[in-house]
Protein backbone atom coordinates (compact mmCIF):
# COMPACT_ATOMS: atom_id res chain seq x y z
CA UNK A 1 -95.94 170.73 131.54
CA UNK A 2 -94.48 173.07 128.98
CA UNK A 3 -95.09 177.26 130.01
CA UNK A 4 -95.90 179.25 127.17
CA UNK A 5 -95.89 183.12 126.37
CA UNK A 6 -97.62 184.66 123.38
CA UNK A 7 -95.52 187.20 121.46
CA UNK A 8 -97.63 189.18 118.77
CA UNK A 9 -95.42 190.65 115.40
CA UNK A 10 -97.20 192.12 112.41
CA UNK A 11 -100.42 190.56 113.36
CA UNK A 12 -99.03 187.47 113.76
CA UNK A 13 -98.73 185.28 117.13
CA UNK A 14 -95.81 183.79 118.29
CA UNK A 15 -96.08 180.96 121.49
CA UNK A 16 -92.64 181.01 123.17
CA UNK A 17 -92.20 178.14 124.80
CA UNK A 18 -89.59 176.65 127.52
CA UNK A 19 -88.50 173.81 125.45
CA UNK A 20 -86.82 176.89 123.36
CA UNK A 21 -89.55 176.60 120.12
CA UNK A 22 -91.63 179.25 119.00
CA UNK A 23 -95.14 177.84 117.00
CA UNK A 24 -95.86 180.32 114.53
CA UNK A 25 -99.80 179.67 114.61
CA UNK A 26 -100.39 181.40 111.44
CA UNK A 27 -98.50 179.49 109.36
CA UNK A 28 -98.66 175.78 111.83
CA UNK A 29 -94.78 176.34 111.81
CA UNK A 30 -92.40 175.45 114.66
CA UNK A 31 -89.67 177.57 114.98
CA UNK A 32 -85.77 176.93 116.72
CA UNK A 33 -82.35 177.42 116.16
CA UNK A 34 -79.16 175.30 117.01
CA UNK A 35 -79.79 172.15 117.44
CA UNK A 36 -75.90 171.16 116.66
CA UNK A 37 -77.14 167.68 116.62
CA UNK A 38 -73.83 165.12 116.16
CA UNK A 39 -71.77 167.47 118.63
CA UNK A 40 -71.69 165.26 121.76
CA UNK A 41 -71.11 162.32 118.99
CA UNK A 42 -67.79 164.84 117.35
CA UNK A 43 -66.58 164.69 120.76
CA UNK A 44 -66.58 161.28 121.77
CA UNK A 45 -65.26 160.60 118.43
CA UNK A 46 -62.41 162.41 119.06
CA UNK A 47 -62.14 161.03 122.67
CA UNK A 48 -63.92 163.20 124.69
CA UNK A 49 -66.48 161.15 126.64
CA UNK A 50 -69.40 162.97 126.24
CA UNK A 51 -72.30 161.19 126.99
CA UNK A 52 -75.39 160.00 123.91
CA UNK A 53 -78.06 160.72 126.42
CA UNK A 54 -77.87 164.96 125.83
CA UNK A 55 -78.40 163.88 121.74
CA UNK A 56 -81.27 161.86 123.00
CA UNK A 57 -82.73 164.14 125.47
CA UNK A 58 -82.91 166.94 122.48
CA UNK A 59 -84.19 164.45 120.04
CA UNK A 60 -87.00 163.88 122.53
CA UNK A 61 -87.89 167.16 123.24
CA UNK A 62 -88.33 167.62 119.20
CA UNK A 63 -90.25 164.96 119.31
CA UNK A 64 -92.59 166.30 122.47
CA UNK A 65 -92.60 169.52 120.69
CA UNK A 66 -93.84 168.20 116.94
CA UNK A 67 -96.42 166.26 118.60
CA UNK A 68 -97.98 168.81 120.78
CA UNK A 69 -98.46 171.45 118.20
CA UNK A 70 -98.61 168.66 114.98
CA UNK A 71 -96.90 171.57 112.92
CA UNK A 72 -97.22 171.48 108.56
CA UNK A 73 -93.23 172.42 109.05
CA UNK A 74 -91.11 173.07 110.93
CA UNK A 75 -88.15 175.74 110.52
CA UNK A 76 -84.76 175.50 111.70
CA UNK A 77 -82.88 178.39 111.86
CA UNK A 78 -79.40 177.42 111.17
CA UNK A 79 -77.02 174.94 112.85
CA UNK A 80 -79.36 171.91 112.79
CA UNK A 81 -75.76 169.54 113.18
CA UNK A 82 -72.51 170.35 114.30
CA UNK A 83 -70.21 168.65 112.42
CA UNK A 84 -69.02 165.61 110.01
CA UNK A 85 -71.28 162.79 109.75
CA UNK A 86 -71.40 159.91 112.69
CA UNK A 87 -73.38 157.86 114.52
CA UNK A 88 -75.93 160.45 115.99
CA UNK A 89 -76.34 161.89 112.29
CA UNK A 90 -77.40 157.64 111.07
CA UNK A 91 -80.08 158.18 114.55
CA UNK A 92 -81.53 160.90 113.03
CA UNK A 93 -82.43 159.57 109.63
CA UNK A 94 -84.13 157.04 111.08
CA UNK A 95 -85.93 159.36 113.16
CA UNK A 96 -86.68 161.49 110.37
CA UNK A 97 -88.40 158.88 108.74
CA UNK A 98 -91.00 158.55 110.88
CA UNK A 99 -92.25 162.02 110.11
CA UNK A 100 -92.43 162.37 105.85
CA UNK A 101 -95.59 163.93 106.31
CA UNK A 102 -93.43 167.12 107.73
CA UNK A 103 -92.14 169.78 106.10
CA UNK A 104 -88.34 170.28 107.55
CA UNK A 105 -86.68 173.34 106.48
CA UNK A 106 -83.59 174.47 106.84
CA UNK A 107 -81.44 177.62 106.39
CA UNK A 108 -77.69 176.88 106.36
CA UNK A 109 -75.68 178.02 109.31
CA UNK A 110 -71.55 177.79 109.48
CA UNK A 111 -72.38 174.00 111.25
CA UNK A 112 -73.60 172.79 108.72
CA UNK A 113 -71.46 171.04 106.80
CA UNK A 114 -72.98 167.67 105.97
CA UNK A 115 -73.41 166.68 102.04
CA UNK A 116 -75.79 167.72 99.39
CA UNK A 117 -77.03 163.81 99.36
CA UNK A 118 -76.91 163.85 103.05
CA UNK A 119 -79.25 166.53 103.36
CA UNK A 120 -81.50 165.09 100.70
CA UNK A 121 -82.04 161.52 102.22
CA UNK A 122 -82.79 163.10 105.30
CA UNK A 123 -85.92 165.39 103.67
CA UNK A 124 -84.61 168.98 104.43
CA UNK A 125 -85.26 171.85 102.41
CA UNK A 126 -82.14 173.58 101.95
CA UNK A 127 -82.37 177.72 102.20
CA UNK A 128 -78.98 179.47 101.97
CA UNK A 129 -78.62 182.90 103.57
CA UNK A 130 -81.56 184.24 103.79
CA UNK A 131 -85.61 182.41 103.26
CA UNK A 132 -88.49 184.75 103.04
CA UNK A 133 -92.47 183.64 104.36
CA UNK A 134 -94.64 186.00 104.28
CA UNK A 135 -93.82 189.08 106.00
CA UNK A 136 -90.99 187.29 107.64
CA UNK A 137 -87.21 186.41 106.91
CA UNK A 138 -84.98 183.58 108.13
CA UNK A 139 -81.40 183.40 108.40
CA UNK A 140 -78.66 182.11 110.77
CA UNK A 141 -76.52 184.88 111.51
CA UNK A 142 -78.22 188.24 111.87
CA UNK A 143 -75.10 190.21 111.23
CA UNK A 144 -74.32 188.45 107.78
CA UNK A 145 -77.82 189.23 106.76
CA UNK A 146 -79.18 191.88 104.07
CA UNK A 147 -81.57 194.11 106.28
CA UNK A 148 -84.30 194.59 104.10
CA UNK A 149 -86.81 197.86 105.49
CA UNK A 150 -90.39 196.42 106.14
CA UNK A 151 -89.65 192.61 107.10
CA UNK A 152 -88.28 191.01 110.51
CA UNK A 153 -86.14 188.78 110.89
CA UNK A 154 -85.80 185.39 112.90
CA UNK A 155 -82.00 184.41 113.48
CA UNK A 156 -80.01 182.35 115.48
CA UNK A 157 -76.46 181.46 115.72
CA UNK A 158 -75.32 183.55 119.17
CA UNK A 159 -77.32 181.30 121.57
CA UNK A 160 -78.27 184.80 123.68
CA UNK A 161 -78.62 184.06 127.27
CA UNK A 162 -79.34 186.84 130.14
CA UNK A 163 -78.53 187.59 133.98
CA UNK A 164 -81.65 186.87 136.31
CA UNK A 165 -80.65 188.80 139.98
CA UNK A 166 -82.29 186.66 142.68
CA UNK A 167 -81.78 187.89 146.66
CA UNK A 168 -78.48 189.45 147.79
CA UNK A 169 -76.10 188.85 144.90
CA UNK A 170 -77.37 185.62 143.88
CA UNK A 171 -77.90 185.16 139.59
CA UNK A 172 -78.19 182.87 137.19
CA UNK A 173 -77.61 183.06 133.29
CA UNK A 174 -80.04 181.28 131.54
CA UNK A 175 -81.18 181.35 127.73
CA UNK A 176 -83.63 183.85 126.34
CA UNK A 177 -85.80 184.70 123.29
CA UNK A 178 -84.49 188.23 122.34
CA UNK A 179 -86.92 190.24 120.15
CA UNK A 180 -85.63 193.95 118.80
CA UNK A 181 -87.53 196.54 116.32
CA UNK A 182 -86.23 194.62 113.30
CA UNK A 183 -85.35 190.97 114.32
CA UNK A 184 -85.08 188.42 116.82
CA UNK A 185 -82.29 185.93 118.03
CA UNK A 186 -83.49 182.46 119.18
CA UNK A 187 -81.82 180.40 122.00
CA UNK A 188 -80.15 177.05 121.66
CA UNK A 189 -82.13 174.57 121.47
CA UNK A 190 -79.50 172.13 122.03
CA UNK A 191 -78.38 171.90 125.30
CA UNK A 192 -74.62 170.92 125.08
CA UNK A 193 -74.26 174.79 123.65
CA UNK A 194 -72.44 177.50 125.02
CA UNK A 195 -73.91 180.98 125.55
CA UNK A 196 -73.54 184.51 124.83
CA UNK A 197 -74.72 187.69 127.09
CA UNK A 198 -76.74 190.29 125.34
CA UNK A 199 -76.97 193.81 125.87
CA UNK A 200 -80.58 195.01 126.24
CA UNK A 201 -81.62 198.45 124.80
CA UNK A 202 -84.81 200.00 126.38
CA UNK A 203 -87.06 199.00 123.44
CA UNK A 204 -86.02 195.77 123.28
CA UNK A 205 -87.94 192.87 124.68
CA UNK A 206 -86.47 189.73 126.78
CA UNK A 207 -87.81 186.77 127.18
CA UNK A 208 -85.92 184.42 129.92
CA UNK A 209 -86.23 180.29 130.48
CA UNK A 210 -85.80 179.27 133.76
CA UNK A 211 -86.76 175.52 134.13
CA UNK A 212 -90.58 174.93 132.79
CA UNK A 213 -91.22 178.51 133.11
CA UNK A 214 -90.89 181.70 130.21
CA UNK A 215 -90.59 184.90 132.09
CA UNK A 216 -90.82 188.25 130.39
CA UNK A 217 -88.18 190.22 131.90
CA UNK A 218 -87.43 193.13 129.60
């Protein structure tokens, strides 16, 4: 069973959850970031034997996820595919499918690179740069963003993890929901990702995953 922590911003409630969504309850919207669906498929393609199962596994917990909080849309937050269309990319169209009752939108991250007809058959909403809802703006990269005073932002593109300290000098690095004053940077939600250590400043608040379990820990 999924562990969730409610996160309140400008009135608004945020459930963090471990499967690395946030469901925006005001607006019914599920919110995540890097999906880089196709990657494990770019590798075997080019000979690396990565194996279909991690695309599956993802595409699965999408599915748990959409069905759980039955969301009008759902928002990804750059880097929904990886690379050049293959196999995987045909798998999700057919997935999609199944859901035309969804709203899927999506703000352009560096990943992806698919085409304009691509993007179309599959039912996404293209955003580029930046996509404003209501008090809120979405875009991939934080630091290629226009900081506009008054509105916070929901990014992705870093895959932020953080240090948990157990007994003696025992850690672990796991993914995190980082929220500062003015924005916030979502973890992977792909798991064949790589991460990226953050440096916490006092205000800022932390939110780790470790297993089934979201642990505020800044």
């Amino acid at each position: 069973m999924n562990h969730y922590v409610l996160h309140e911003l400008s009135g608004n409630h945020f459930l963090l959850s471990a499967d690395r969504t946030i469901f925006w309850e005001e607006e019914k919207a599920l919110i995540l970031s890097d999906l880089h669906l196709g990657k494990s498929g770019h590798f075997r393609k080019h000979g690396i034997g990565i194996p279909q199962d991690l695309f599956k596994e993802d595409l699965q917990r999408l599915v748990a996820s959409i069905q759980l909080h039955k969301p009008q849309k759902v928002i990804i937050v750059g880097d929904m595919f990886h690379s050049h269309a293959n196999k995987e990319h045909q798998l999700f169209l057919k997935w999609r499918n199944d859901l035309p009752h969804i709203e899927f939108h999506l703000v352009v991250g560096n990943h992806d690179i698919l085409s304009l007809k691509w993007y179309q058959e599959a039912g996404l909403q293209l955003h580029y740069n930046e996509w404003w809802l209501g008090d809120f703006i979405f875009t991939h990269d934080i630091n290629d963003a226009s900081v506009t005073g008054g509105k916070y932002y929901f990014s992705g593109h870093i895959h932020p993890c953080i240090r948990l300290k157990g007994l003696g000098r025992q850690s672990i690095q796991v993914p995190c929901f980082y929220f500062s004053e003015t924005f916030a940077v979502l973890p992977a939600f792909g798991k064949f990702t790589g991460t990226f250590a953050l440096k916490i400043k006092e205000e800022d608040h932390v939110f780790a995953l470790a297993g089934d379990k979201v642990l505020k820990v800044h």
